[in-house]
Protein backbone atom coordinates (compact mmCIF):
# COMPACT_ATOMS: atom_id res chain seq x y z
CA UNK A 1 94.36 101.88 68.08
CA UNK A 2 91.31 100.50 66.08
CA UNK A 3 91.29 101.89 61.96
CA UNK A 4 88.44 104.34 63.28
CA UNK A 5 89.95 105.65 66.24
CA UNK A 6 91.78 109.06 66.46
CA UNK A 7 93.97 110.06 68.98
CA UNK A 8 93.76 113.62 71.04
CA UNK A 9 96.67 115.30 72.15
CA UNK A 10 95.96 118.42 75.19
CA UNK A 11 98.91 121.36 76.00
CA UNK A 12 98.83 123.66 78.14
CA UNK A 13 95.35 125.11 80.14
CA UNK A 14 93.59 122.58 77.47
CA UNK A 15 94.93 119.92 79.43
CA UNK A 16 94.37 121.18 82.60
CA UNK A 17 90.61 121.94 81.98
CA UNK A 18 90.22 118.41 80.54
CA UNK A 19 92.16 116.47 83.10
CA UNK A 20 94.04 114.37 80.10
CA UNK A 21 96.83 114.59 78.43
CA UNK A 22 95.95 112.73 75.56
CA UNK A 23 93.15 110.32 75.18
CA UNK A 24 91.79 107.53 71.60
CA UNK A 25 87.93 107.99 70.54
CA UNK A 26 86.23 106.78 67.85
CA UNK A 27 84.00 110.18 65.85
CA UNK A 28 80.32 110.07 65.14
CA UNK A 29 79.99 110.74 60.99
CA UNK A 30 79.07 114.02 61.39
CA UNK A 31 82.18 115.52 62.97
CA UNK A 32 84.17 116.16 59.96
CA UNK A 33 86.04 119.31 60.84
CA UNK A 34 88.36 120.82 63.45
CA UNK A 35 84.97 122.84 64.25
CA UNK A 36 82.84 119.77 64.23
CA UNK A 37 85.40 118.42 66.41
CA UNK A 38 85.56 120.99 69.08
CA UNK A 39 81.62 121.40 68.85
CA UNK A 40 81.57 117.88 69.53
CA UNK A 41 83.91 117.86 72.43
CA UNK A 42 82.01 120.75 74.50
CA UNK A 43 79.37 118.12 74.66
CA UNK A 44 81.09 115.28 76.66
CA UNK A 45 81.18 117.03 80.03
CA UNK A 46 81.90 119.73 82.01
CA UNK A 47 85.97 119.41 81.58
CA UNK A 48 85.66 119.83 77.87
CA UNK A 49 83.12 122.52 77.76
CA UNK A 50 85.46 125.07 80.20
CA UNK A 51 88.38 123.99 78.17
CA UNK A 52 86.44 124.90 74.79
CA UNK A 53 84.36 127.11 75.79
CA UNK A 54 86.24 130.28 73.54
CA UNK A 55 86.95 127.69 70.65
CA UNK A 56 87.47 130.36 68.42
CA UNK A 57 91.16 131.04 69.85
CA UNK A 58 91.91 126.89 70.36
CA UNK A 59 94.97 126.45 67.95
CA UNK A 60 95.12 122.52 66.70
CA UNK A 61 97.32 120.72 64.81
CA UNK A 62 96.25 117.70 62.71
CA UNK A 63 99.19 114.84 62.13
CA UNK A 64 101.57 117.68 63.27
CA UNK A 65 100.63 120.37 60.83
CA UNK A 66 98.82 123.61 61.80
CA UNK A 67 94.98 123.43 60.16
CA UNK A 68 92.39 126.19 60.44
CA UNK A 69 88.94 125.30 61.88
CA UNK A 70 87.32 124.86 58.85
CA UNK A 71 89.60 121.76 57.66
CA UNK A 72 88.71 118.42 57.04
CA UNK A 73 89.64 115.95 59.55
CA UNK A 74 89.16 112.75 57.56
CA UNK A 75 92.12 110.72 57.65
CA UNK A 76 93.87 112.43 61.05
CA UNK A 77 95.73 110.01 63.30
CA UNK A 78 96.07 112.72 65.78
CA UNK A 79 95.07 116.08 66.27
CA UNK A 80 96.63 118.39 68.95
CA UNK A 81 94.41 121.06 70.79
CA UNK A 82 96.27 124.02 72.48
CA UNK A 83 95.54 127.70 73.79
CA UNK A 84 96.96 130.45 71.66
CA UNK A 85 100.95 131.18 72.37
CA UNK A 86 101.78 134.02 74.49
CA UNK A 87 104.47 135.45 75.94
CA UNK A 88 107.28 137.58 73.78
């Protein structure tokens, strides 16, 4: 893993959509948020666009700690996208 690469982690449906479990890319500068991200993502193909197509309810985790969409993503190692829990 290169000092610009980042490494994406799929659960669940994500990873089904997607076809990966994990995979390393290098960003463009402008993604610079968990919503830059998953805007970004949409646009590499069909697989990532029906897994993020409702990105609104995509939970992710950056270096193992819950973040919000709106958080800054400089820095990450890894970030983890999965659907919302369910069950009870």
């Amino acid at each position: 893993m290169n000092e610009n690469s980042l490494k994406l982690v799929y659960f669940a449906w994500v990873r089904e959509r997607i076809g990966l479990t994990e995979e390393e890319i290098v960003l463009p500068g402008e993604v610079r948020t968990v919503k830059d991200l998953l805007g970004w993502l949409k646009g590499r193909g069909e697989e990532y666009e029906a897994a993020l197509q409702h990105a609104d309810v995509i939970r992710v985790a950056i270096d193992h700690e819950h973040a919000d969409h709106g958080e800054t993503i400089a820095g990450a190692r890894e970030i983890a996208l999965f659907p919302p829990m369910t069950g009870g």
